[in-house]
C-alpha atoms as a PDB file:
ATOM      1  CA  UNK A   1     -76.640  50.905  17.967  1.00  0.00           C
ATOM      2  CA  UNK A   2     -76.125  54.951  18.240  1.00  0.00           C
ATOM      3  CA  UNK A   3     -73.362  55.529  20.349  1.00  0.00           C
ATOM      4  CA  UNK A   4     -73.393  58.969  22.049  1.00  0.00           C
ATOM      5  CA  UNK A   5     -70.958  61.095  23.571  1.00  0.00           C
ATOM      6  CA  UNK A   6     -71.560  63.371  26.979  1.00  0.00           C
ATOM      7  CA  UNK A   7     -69.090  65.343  28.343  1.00  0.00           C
ATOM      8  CA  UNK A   8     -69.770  66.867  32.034  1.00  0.00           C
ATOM      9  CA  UNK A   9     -68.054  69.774  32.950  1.00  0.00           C
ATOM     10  CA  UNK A  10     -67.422  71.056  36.593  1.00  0.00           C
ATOM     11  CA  UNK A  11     -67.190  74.823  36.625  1.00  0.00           C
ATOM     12  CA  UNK A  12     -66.200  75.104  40.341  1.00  0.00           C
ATOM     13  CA  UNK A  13     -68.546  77.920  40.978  1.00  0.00           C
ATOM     14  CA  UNK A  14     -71.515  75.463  43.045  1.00  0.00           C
ATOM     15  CA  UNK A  15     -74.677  74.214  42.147  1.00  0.00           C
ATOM     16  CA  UNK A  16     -76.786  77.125  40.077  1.00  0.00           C
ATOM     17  CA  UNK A  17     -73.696  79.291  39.022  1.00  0.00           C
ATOM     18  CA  UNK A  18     -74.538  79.488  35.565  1.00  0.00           C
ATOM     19  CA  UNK A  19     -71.437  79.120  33.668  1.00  0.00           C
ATOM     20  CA  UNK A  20     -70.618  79.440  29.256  1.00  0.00           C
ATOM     21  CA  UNK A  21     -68.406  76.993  27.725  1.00  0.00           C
ATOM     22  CA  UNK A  22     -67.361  76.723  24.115  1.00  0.00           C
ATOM     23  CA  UNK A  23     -67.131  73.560  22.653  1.00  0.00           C
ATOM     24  CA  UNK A  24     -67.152  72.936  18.886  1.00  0.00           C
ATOM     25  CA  UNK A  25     -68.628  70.159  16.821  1.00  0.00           C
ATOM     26  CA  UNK A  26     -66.426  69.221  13.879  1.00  0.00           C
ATOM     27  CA  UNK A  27     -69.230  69.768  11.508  1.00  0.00           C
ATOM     28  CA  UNK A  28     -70.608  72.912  13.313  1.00  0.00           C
ATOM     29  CA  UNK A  29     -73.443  71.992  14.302  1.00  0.00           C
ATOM     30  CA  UNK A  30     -75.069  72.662  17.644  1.00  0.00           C
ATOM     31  CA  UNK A  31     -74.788  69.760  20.138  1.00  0.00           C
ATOM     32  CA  UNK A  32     -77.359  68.302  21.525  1.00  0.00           C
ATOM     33  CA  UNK A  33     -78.772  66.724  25.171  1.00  0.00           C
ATOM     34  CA  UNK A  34     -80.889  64.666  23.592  1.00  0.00           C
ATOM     35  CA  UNK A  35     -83.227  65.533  26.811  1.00  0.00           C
ATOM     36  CA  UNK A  36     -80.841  63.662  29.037  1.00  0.00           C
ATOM     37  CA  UNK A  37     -80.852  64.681  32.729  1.00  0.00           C
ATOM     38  CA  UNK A  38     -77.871  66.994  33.457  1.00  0.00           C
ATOM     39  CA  UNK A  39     -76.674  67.723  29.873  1.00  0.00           C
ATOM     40  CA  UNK A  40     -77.821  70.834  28.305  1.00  0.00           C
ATOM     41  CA  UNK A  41     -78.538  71.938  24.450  1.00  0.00           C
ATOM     42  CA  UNK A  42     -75.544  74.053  23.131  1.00  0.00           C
ATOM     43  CA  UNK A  43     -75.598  76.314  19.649  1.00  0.00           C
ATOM     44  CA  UNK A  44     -73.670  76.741  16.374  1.00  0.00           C
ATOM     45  CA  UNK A  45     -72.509  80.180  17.684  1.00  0.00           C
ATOM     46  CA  UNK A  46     -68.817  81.166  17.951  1.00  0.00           C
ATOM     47  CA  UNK A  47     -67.962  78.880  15.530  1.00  0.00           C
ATOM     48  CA  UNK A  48     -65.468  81.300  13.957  1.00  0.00           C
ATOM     49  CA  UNK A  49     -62.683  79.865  15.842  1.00  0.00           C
ATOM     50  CA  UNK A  50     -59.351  79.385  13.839  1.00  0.00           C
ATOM     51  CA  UNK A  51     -56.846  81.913  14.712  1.00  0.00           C
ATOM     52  CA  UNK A  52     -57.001  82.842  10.739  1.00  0.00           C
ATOM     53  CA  UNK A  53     -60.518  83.784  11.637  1.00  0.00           C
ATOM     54  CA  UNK A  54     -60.218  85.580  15.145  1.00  0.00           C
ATOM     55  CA  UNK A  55     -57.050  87.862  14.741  1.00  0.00           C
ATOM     56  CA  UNK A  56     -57.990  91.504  15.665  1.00  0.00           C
ATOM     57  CA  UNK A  57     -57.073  92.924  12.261  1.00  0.00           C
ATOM     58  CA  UNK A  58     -57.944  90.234   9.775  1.00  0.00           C
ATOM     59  CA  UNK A  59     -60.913  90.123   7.365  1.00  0.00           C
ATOM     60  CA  UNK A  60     -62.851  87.265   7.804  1.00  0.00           C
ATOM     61  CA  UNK A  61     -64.850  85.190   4.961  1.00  0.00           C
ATOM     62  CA  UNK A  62     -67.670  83.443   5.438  1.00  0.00           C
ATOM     63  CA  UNK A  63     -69.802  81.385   2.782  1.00  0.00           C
ATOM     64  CA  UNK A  64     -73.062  80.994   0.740  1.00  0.00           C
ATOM     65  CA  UNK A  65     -74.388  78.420  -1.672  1.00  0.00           C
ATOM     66  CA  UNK A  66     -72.995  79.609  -5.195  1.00  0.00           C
ATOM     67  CA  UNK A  67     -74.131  76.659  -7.123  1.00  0.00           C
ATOM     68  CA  UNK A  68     -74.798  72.851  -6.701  1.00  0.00           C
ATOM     69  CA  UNK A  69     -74.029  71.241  -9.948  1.00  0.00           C
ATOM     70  CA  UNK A  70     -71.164  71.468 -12.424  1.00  0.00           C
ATOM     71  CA  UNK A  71     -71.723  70.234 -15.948  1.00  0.00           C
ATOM     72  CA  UNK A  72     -68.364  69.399 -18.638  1.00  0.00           C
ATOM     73  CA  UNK A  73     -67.957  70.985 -21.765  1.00  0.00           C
ATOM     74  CA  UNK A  74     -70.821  68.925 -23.572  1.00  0.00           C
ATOM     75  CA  UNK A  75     -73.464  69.659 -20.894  1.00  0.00           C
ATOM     76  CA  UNK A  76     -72.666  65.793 -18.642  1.00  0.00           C
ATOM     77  CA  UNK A  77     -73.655  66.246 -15.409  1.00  0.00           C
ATOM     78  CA  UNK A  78     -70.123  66.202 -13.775  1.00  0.00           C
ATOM     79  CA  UNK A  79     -70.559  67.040  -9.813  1.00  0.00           C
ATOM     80  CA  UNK A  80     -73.262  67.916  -7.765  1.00  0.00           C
ATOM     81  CA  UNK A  81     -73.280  69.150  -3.901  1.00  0.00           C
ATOM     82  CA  UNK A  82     -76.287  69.186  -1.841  1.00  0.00           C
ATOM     83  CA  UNK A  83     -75.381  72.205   0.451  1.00  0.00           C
ATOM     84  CA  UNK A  84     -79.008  72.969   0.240  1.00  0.00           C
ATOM     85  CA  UNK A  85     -80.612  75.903  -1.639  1.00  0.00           C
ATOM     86  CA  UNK A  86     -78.436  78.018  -3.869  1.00  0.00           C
ATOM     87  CA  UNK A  87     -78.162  81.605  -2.163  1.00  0.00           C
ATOM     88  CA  UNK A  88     -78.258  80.166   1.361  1.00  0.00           C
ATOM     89  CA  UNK A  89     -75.725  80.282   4.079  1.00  0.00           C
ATOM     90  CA  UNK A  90     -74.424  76.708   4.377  1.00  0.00           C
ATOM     91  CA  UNK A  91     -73.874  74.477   7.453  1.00  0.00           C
ATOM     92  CA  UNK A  92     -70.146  74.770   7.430  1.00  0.00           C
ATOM     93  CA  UNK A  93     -70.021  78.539   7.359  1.00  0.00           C
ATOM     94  CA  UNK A  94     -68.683  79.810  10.609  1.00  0.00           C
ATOM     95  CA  UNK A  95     -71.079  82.010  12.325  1.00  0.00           C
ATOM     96  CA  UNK A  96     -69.340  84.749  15.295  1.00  0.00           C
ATOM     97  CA  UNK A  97     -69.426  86.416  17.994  1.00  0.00           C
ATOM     98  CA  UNK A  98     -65.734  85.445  18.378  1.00  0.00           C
ATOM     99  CA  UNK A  99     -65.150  84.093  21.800  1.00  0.00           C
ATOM    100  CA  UNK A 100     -64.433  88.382  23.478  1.00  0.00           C
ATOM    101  CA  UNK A 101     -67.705  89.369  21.259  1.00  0.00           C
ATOM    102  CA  UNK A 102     -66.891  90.719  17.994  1.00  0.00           C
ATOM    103  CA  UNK A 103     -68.840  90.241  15.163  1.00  0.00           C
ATOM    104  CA  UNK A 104     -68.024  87.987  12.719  1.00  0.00           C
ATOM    105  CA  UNK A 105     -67.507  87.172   9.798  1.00  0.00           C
ATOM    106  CA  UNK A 106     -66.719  90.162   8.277  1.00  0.00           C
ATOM    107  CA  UNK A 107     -68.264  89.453   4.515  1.00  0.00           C
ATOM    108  CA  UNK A 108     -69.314  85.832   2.573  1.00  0.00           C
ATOM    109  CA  UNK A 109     -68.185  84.965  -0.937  1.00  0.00           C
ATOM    110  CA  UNK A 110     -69.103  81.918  -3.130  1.00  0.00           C
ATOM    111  CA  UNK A 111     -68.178  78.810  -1.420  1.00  0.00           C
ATOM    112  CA  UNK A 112     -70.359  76.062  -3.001  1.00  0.00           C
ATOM    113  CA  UNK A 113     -69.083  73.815  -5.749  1.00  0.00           C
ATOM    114  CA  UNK A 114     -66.328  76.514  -7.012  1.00  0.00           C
ATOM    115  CA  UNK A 115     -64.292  75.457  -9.775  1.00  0.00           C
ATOM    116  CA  UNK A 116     -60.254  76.465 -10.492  1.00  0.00           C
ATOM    117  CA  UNK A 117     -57.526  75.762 -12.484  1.00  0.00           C
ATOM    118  CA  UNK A 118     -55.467  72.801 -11.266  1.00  0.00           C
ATOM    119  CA  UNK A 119     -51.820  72.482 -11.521  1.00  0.00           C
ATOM    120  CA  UNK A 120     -50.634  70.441 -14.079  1.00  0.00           C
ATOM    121  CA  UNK A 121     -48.499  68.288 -11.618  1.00  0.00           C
ATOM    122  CA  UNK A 122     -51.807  67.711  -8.820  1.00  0.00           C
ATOM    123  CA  UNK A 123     -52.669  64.318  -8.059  1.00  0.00           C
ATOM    124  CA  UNK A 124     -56.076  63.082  -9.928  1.00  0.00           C
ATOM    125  CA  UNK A 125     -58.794  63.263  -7.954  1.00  0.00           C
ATOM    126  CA  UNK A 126     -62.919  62.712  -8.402  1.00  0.00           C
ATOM    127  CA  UNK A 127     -63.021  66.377  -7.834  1.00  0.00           C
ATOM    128  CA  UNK A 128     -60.875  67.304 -10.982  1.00  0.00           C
ATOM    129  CA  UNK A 129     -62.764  67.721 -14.148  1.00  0.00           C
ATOM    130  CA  UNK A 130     -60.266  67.682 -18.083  1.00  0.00           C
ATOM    131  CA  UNK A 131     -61.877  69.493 -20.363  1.00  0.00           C
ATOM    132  CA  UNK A 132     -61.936  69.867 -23.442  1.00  0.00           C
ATOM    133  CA  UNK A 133     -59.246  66.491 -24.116  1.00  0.00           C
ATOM    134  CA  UNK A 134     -59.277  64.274 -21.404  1.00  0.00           C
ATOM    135  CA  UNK A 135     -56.260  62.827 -22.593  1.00  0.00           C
ATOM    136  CA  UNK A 136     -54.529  66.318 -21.773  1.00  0.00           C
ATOM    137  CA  UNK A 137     -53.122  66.891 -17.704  1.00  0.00           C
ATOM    138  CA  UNK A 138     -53.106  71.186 -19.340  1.00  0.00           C
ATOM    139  CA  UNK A 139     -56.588  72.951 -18.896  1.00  0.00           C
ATOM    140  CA  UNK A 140     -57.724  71.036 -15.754  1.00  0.00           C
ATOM    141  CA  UNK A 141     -60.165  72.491 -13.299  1.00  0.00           C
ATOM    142  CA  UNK A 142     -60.884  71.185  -9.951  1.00  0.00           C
ATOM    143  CA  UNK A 143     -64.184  71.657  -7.776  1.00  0.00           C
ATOM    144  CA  UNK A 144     -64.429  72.630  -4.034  1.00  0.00           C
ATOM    145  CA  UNK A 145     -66.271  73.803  -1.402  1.00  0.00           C
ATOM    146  CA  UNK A 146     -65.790  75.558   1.552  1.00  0.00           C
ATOM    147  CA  UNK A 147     -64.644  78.877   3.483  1.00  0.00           C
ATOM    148  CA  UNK A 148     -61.889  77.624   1.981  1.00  0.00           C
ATOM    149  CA  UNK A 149     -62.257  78.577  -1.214  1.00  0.00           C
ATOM    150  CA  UNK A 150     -64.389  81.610  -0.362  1.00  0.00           C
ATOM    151  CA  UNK A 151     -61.680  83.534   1.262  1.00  0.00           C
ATOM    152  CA  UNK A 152     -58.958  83.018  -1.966  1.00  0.00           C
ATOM    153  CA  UNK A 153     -61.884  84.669  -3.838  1.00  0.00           C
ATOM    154  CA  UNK A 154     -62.120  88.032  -1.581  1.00  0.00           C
ATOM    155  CA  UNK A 155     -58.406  87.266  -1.497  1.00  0.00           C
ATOM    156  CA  UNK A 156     -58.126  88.194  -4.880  1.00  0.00           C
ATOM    157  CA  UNK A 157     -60.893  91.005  -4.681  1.00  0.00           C
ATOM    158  CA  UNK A 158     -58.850  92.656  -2.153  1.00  0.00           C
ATOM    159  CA  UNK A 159     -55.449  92.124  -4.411  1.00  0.00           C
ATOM    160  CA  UNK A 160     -57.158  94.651  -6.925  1.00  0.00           C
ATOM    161  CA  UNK A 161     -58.031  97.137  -4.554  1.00  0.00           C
ATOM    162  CA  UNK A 162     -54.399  97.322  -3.605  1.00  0.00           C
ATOM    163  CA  UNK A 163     -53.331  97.568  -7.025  1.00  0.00           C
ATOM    164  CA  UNK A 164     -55.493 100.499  -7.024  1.00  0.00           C
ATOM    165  CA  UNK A 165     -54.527 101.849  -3.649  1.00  0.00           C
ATOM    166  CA  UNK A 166     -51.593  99.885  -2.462  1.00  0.00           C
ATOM    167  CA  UNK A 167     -51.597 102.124   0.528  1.00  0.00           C
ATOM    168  CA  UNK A 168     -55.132 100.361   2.128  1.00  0.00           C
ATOM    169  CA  UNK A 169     -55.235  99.526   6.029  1.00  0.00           C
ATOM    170  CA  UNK A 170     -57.176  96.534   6.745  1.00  0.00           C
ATOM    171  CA  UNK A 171     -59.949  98.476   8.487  1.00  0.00           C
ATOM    172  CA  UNK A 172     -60.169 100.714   5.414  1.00  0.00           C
ATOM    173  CA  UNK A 173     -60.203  97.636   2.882  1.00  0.00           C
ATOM    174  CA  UNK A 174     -62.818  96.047   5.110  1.00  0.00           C
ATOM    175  CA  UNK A 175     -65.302  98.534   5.667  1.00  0.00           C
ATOM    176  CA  UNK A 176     -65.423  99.433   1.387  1.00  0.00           C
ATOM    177  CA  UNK A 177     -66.314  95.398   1.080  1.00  0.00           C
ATOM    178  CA  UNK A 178     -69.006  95.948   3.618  1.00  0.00           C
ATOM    179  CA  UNK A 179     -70.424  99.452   2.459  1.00  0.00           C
ATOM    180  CA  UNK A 180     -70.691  97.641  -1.198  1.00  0.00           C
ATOM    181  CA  UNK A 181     -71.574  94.682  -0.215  1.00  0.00           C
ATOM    182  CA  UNK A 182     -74.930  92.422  -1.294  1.00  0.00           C
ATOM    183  CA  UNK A 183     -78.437  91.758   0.058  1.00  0.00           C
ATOM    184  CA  UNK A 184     -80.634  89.659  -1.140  1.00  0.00           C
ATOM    185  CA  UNK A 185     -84.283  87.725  -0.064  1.00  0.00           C
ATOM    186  CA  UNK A 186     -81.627  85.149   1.888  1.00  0.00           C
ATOM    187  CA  UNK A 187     -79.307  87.356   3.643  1.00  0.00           C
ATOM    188  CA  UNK A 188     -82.282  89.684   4.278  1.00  0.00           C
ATOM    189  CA  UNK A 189     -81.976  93.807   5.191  1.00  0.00           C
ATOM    190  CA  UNK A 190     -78.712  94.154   7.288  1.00  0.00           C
ATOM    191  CA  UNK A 191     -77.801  97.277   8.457  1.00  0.00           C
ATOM    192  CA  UNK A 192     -75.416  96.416  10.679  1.00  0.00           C
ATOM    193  CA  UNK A 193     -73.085  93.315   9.972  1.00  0.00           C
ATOM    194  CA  UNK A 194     -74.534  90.204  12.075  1.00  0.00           C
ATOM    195  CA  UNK A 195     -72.470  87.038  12.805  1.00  0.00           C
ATOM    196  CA  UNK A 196     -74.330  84.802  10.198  1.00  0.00           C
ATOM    197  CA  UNK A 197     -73.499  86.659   6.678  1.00  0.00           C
ATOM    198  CA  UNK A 198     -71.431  89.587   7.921  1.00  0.00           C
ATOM    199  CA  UNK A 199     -72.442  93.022   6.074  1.00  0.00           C
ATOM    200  CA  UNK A 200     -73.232  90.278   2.934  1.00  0.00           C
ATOM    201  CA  UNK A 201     -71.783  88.837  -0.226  1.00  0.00           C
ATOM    202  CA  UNK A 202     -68.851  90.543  -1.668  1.00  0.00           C
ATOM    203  CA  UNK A 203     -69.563  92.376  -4.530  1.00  0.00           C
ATOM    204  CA  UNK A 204     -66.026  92.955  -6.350  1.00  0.00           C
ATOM    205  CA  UNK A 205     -67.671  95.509  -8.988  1.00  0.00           C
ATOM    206  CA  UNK A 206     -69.013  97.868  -6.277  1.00  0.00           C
ATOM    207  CA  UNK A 207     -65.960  97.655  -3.982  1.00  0.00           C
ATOM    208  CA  UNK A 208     -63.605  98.491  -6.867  1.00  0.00           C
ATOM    209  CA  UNK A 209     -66.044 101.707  -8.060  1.00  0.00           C
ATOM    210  CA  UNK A 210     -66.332 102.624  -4.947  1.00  0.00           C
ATOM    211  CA  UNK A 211     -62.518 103.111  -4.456  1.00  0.00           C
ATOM    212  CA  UNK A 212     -61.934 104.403  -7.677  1.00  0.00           C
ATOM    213  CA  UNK A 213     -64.311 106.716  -6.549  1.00  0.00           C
ATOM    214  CA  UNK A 214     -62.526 107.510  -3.061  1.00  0.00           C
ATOM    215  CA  UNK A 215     -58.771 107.442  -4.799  1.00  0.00           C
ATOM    216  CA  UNK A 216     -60.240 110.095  -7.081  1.00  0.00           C
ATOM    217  CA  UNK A 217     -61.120 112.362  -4.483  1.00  0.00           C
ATOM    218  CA  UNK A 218     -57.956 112.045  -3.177  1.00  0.00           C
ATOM    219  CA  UNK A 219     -55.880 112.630  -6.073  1.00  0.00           C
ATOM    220  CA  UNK A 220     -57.800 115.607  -6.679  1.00  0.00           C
ATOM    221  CA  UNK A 221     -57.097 116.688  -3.263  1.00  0.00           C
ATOM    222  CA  UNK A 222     -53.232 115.969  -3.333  1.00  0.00           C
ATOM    223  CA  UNK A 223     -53.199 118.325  -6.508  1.00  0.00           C
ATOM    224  CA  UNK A 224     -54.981 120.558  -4.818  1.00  0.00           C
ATOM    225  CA  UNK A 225     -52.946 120.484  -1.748  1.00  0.00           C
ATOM    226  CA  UNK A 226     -49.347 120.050  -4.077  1.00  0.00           C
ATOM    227  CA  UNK A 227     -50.288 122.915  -5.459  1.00  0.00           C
ATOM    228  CA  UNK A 228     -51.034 125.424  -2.083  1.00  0.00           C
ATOM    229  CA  UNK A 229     -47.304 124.245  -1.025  1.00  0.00           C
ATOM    230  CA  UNK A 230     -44.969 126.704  -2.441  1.00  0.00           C
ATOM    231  CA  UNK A 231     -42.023 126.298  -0.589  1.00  0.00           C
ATOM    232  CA  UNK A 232     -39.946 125.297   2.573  1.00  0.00           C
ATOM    233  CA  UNK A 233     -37.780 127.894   4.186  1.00  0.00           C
ATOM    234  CA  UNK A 234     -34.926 127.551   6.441  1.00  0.00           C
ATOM    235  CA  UNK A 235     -34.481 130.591   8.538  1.00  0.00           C
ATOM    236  CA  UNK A 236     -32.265 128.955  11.040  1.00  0.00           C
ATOM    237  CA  UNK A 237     -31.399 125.569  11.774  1.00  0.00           C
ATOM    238  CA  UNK A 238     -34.001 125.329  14.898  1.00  0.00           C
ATOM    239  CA  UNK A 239     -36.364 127.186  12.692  1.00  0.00           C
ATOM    240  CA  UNK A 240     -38.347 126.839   9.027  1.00  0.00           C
ATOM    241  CA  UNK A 241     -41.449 128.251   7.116  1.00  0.00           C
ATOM    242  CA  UNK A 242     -43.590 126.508   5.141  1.00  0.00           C
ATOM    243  CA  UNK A 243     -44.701 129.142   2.308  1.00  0.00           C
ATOM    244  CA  UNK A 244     -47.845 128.546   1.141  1.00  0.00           C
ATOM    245  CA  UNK A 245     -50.488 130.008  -1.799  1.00  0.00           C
ATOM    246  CA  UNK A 246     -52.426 133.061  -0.626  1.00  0.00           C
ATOM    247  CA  UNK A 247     -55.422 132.118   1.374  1.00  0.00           C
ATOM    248  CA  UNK A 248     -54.636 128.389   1.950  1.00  0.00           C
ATOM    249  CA  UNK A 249     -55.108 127.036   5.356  1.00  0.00           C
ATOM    250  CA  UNK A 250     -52.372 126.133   7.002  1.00  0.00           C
ATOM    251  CA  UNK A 251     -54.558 123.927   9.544  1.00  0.00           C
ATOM    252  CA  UNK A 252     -53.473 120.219   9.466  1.00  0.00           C
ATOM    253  CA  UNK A 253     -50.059 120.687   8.419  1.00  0.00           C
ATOM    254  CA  UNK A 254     -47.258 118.279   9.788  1.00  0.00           C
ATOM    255  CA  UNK A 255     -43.546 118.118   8.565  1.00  0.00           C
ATOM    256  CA  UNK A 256     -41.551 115.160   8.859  1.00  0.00           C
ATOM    257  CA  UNK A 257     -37.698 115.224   8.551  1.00  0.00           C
ATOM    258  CA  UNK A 258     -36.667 111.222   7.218  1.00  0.00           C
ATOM    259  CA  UNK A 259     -32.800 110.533   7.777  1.00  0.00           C
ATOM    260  CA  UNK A 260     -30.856 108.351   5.316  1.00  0.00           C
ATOM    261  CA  UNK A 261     -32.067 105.314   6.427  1.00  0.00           C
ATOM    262  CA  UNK A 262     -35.329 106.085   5.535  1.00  0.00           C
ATOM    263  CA  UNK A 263     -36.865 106.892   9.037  1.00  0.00           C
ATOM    264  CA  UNK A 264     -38.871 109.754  10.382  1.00  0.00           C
ATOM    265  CA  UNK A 265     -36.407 111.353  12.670  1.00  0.00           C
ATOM    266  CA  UNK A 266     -38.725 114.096  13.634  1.00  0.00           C
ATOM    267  CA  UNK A 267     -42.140 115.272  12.546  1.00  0.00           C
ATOM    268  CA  UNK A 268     -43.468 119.087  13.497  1.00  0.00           C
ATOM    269  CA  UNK A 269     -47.086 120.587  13.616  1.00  0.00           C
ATOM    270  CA  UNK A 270     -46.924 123.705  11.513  1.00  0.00           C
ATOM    271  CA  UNK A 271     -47.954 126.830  13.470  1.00  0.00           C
ATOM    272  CA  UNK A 272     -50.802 128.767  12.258  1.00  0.00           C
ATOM    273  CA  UNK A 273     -48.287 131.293  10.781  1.00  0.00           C
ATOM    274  CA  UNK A 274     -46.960 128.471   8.860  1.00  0.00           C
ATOM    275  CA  UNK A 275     -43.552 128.337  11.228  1.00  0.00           C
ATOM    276  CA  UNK A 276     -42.284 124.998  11.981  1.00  0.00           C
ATOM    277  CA  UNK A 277     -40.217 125.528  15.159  1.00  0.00           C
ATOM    278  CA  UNK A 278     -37.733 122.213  16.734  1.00  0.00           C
ATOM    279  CA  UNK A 279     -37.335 122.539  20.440  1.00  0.00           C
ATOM    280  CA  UNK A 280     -33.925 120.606  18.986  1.00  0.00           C
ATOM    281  CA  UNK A 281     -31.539 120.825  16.278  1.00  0.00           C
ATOM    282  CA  UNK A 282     -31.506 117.555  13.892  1.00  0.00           C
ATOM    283  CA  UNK A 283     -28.131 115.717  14.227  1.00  0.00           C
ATOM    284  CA  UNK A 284     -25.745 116.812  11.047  1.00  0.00           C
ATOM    285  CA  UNK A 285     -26.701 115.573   7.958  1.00  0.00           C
ATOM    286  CA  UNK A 286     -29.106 115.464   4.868  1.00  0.00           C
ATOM    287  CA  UNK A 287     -32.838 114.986   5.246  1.00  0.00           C
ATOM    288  CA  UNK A 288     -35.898 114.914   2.962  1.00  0.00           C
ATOM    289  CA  UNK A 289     -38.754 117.141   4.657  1.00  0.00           C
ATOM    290  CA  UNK A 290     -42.080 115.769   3.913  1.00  0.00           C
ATOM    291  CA  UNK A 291     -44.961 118.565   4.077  1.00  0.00           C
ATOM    292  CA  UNK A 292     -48.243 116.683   5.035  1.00  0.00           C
ATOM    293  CA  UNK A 293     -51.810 117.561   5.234  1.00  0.00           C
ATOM    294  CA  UNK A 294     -54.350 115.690   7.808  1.00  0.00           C
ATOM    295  CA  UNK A 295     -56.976 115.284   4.697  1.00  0.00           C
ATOM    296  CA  UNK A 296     -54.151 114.030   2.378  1.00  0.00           C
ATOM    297  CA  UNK A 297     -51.453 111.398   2.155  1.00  0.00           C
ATOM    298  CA  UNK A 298     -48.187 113.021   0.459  1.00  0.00           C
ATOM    299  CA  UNK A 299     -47.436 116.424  -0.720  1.00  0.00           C
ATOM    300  CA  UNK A 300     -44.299 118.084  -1.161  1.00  0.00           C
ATOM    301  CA  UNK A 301     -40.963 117.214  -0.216  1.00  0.00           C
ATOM    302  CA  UNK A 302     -37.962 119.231  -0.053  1.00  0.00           C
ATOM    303  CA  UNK A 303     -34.155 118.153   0.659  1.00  0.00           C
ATOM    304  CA  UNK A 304     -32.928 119.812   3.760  1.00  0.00           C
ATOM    305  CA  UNK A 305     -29.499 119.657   4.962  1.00  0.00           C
ATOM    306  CA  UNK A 306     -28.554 120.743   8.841  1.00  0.00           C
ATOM    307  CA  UNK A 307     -26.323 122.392   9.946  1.00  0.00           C
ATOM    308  CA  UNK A 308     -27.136 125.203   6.608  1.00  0.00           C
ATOM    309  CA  UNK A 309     -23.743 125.941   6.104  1.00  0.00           C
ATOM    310  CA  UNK A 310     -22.976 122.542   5.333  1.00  0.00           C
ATOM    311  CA  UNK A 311     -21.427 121.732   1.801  1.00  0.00           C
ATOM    312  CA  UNK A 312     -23.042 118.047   2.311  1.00  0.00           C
END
């Protein structure tokens, strides 16, 4: 016979204090009362709940059906999944709010039957298909499914947009995967990420044009701004003057002094006249001054050595 499990929980709060608890089914899905008096229905909500998943700065992958069958090199039928409708979110794909509210996940990937290369030393398995010479442990690929495998793939996607801008926050790499993102007939129109698919399925093509397209601008701008720096004058010790090209704005400006060891020991707001005035002197020594501009990321940089009459 079925066996079922109930769990009661006392709250504390009396009779009629309504009261949420989060409780997790290990295959995700919602539990049930079964119309049983005192048990209540529950939902597959805020089942993003791995700290991997939850961290405040992470990027979180969830999954759709990529395919359900995988055929060998000869066209035999090799594996198939029923995960239901290729293009659909899956069961076993977390769905947010996390447990204080945010949305998640942040994007979905392929996560449905995905094959990859398997190490020559892995165990055999039903899930590892040798192709082309089965008699050969090289060239073996293995099939799995999962979030599991669907985060090593935006994983990778987010690898090449750090080879492209190795300089990337999190926030910045997650909002270009969700501006590029895709919508389809299953995901329907988002315009706001929702805690089923996220902003969508990652589209590596689009995120990578769009930051080439962003690292461009920048670039352009960090000529631009390279070039409106002209020089950095020491008038006194306490004292300096960025020189810039005629009719450059000198809003935005910073300079930051960094000390041998490579930290910032100070960092000054340019003045509108382009004076950079230190309530302090810097302790003796050589510096590299790093002229910044709010819309840029590095400029020019200048050795400086304090006191100026040092022979350092």
């Amino acid at each position: 016979p079925d066996l079922f499990l109930g769990i009661r929980i006392s709250t504390g709060n009396g009779p009629g204090q309504a009261q949420t608890v989060h409780a997790w089914h290990a295959y995700k899905r919602a539990i049930k009362s079964f119309d049983m008096a005192g048990f209540y229905d529950g939902d597959n909500a805020y089942t993003v709940n791995e700290v991997g998943g939850t961290a405040q700065r992470i990027i979180t992958v969830g999954s759709w059906v990529s395919k359900r069958e995988i055929r060998l090199w000869n066209g035999e039928p090799f594996m198939t999944f029923d995960n239901g409708e290729v293009g659909i979110l899956p069961g076993f794909s977390g769905r947010g709010p996390t447990v204080d509210g945010r949305v998640k996940p942040d994007i979905t990937a392929p996560g449905s039957t995905v094959m990859g290369a398997v190490s020559r030393g892995g165990q055999w398995s039903e899930e590892i298909g040798v192709w082309p010479d089965t008699t050969n442990r090289l060239n073996r690929y293995g099939a799995a499914t999962g979030t599991s495998v669907s985060s090593p793939i935006v994983a990778g996607i987010i690898a090449l947009m750090l080879e492209e801008d190795s300089t990337l926050s999190p926030e910045e790499v997650r909002t270009i995967l969700q501006e590029t993102a895709t919508t389809d007939s299953y995901t329907g129109t988002i315009s706001t990420p929702n805690n089923a698919w996220g902003a969508g399925k990652v589209n590596a093509l689009r995120a990578m044009q769009k930051l080439q397209g962003i690292t461009a601008a920048r670039k352009s701008a960090q000529v631009k701004a390279l070039a409106a720096v002209q020089a950095l004058r020491v008038i006194r010790d306490d004292l300096l003057q960025v020189a810039l090209r005629a009719g450059t704005d000198i809003q935005g400006y910073t300079v930051s002094f960094i000390d041998a060891r490579g930290r910032v020991a100070r960092r000054v707001r340019v003045e509108p006249e382009g004076f950079v005035r230190m309530q302090n002197k810097l302790p003796y020594g050589a510096y590299i001054a790093v002229v910044r501009n709010a819309r840029t990321k590095v400029m020019y940089r200048q050795k400086i050595v304090f006191p100026q009459n040092s022979s350092l």
